[in-house]
Protein backbone atom coordinates (compact mmCIF):
# COMPACT_ATOMS: atom_id res chain seq x y z
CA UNK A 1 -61.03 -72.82 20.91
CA UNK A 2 -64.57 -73.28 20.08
CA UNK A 3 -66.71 -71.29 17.66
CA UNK A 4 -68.83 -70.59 20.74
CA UNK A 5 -65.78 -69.35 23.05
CA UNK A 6 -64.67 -67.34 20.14
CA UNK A 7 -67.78 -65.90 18.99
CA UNK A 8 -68.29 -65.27 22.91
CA UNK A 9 -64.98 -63.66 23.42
CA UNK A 10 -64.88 -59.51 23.72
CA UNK A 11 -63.80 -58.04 21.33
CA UNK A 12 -65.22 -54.48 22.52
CA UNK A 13 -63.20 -51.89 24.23
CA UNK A 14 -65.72 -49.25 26.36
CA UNK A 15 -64.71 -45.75 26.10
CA UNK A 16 -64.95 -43.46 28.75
CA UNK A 17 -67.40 -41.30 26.64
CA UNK A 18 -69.50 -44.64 27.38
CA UNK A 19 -69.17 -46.05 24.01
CA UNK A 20 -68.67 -49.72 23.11
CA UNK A 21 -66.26 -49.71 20.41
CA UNK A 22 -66.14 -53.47 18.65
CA UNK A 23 -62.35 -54.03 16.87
CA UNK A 24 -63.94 -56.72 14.44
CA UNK A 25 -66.43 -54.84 13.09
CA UNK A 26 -65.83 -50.85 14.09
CA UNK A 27 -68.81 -48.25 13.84
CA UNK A 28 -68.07 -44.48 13.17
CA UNK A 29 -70.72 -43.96 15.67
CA UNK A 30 -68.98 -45.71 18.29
CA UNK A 31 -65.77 -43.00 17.73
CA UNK A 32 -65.79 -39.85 19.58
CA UNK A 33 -62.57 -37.50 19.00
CA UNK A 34 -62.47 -37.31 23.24
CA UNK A 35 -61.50 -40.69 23.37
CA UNK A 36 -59.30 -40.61 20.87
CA UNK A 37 -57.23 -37.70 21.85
CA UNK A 38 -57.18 -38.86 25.67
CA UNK A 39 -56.25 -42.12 24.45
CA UNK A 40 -53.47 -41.31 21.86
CA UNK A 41 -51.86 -38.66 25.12
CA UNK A 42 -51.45 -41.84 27.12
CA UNK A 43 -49.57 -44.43 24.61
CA UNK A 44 -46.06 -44.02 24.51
CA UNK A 45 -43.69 -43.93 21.23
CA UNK A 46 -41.20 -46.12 21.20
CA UNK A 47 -42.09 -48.46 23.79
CA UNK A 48 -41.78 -45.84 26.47
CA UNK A 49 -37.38 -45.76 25.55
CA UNK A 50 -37.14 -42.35 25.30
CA UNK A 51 -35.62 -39.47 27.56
CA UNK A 52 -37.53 -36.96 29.59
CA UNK A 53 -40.02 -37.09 32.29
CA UNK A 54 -42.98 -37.79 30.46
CA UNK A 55 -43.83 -40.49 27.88
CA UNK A 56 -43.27 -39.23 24.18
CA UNK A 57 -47.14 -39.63 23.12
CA UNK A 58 -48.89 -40.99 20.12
CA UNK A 59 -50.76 -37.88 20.73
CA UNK A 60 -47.40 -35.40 20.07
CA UNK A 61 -46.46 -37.30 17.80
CA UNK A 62 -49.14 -36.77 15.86
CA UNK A 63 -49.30 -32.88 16.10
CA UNK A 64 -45.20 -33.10 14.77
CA UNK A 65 -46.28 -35.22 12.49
CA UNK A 66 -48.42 -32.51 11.34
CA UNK A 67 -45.79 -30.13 11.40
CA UNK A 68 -43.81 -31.49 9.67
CA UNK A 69 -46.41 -32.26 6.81
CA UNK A 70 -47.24 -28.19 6.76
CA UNK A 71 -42.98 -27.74 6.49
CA UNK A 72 -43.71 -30.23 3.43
CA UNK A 73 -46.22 -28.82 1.65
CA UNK A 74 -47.77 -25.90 2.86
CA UNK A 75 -50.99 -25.63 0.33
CA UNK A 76 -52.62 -29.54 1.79
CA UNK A 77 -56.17 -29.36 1.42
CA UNK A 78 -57.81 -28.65 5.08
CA UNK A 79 -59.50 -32.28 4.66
CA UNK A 80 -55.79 -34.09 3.88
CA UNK A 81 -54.60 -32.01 7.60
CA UNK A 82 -56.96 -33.75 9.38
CA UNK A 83 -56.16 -37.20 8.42
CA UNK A 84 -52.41 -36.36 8.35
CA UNK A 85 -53.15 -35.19 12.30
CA UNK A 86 -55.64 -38.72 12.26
CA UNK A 87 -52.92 -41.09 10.95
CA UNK A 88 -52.24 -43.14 13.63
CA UNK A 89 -55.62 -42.78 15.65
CA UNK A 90 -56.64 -46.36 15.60
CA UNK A 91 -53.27 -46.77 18.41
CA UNK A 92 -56.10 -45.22 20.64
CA UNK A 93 -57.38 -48.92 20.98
CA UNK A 94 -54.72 -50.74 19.71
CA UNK A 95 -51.67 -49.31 21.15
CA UNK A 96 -48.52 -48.28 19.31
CA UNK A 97 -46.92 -51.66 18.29
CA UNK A 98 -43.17 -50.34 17.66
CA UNK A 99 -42.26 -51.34 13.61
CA UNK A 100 -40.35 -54.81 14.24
CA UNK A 101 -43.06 -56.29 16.16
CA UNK A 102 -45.74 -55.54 13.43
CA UNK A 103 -43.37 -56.84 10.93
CA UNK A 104 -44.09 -59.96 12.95
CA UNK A 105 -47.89 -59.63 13.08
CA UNK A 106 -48.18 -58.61 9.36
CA UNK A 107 -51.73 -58.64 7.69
CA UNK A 108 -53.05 -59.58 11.20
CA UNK A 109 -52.61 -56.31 12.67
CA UNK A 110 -53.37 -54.42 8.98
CA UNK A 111 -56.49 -55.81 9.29
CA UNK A 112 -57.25 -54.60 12.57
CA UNK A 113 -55.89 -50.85 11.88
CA UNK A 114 -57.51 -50.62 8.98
CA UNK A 115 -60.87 -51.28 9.67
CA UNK A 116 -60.63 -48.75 12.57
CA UNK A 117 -58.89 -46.29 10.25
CA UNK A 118 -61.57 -46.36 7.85
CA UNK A 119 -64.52 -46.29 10.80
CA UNK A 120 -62.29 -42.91 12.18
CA UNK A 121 -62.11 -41.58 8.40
CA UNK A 122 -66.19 -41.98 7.96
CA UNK A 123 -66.98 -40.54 11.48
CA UNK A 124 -64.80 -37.28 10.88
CA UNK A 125 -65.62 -36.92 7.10
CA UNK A 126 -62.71 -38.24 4.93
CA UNK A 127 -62.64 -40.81 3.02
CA UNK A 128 -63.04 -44.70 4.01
CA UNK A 129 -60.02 -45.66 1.81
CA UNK A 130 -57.27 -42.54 1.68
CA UNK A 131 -55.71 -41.94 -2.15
CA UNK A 132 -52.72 -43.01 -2.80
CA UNK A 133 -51.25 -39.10 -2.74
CA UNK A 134 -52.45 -38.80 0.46
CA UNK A 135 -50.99 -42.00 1.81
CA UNK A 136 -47.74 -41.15 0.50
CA UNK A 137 -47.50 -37.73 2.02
CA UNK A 138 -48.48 -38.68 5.09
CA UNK A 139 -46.06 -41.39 4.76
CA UNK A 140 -43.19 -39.37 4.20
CA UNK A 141 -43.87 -36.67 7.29
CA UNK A 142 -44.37 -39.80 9.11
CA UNK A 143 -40.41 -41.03 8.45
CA UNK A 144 -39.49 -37.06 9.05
CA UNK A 145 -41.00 -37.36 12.38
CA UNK A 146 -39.63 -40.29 13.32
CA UNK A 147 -35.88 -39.44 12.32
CA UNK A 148 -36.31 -36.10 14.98
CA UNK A 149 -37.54 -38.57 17.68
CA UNK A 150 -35.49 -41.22 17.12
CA UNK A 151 -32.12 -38.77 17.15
CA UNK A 152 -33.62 -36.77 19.78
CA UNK A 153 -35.41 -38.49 22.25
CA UNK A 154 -34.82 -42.23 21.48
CA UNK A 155 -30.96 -42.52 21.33
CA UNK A 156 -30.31 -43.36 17.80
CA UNK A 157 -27.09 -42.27 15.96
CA UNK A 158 -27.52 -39.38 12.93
CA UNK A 159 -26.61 -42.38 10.66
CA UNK A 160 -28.61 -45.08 11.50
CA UNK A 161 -31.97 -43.02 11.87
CA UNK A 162 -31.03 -41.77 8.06
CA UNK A 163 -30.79 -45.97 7.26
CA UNK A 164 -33.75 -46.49 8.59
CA UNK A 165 -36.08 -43.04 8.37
CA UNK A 166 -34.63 -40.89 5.55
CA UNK A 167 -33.04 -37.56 5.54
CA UNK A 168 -34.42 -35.28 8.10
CA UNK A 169 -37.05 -32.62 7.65
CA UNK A 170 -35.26 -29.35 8.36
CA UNK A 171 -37.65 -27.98 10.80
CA UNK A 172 -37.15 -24.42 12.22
CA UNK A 173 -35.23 -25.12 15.92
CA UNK A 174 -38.09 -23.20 17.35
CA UNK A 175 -40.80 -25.51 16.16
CA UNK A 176 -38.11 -28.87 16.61
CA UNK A 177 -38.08 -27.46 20.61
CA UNK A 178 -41.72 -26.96 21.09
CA UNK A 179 -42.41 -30.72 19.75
CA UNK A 180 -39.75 -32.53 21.11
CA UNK A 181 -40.06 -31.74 24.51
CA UNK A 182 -42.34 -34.48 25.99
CA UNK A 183 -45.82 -33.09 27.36
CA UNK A 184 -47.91 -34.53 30.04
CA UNK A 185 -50.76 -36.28 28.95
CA UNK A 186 -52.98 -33.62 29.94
CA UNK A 187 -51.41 -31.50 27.44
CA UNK A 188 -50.95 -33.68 24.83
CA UNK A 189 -54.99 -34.20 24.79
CA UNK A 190 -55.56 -30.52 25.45
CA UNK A 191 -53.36 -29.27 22.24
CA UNK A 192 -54.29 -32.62 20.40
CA UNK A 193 -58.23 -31.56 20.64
CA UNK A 194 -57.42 -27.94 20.22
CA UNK A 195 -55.97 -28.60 16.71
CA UNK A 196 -58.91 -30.76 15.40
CA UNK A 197 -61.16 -28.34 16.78
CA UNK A 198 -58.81 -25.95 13.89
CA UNK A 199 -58.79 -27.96 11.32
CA UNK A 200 -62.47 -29.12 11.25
CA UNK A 201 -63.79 -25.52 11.90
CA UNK A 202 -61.49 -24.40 8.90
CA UNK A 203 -64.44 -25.31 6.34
């Protein structure tokens, strides 16, 4: 490829809130939480391989994800609950690569994410680079979460998901119910919104 094809390739997704938002070189005031949240309802988990009628969002996921973080420590600062609930919001342009294929990618994609993670962080108020505290609490809720959805609603064996996610988080089978039941995407987005409406009017 040329360096004028490449420098003329697009490299811009357009929002439907009308905004341009360029992957090599992300703006915070190109992000809108809208797009985000009706993005994230509409990417599946798990490549789509899970049971139920509706996909298993990025966008639940997130919000059990969340849960599960509150089950973990219940005294997070307000600002640390919004990026836990923000973890994986870059996927709203990107897409949820499942874990073996960006083994295969490696500091290709990590690029990519982080750049729009830190563009996300800046437009909602956190910090550009997360501390390392942070990273490794949202890391673990992360592994909780995906143990319940991979025993749940993926079709992995208690065993294996403990190989490969860790011991699970003990979540009351109330709150286990209301997360694991895939939502339509309306609802994801709806409950998605309504919770970073919470947390960023908690101030």
């Amino acid at each position: 490829m040329t360096k004028t094809a490449k420098r003329d390739a697009r490299a811009w997704q357009r929002m439907l809130s009308g905004r341009r938002l360029d992957l090599l070189d992300p703006s915070p005031l190109d992000v809108e939480i809208e797009d985000i949240a009706h993005g994230l309802a509409r990417v599946a988990r798990w490549n789509g391989q899970t049971i139920g009628a509706n996909i298993f969002s990025v966008a639940q996921h997130s919000l059990l994800v969340d849960a599960v973080s509150r089950k973990i420590s219940a005294n997070l600062d307000r600002r640390w609950r919004l990026a836990v609930l923000l973890h994986d919001a870059p996927e709203y342009v990107i897409g949820d690569l499942i874990s073996p294929f960006k083994a295969v990618l490696r500091a290709d994609y990590k690029a990519v994410e982080n750049r729009l993670l830190h563009a996300i962080s800046l437009r909602f108020g956190l910090p550009a680079r997360w501390p390392a505290e942070l990273l490794a609490h949202v890391k673990k809720a992360d592994r909780h979460a995906a143990f319940l959805e991979a025993t749940r609603l993926a079709g992995f064996k208690e065993a294996e998901a403990r190989r490969f996610f860790g011991s699970p988080p003990g979540l009351d089978e109330t709150v286990e119910k209301r997360y694991l039941t895939p939502w339509n995407a309306e609802t994801a987005e709806k409950r998605f919104l309504a919770r970073f409406k919470e947390l960023s009017d908690a101030k």
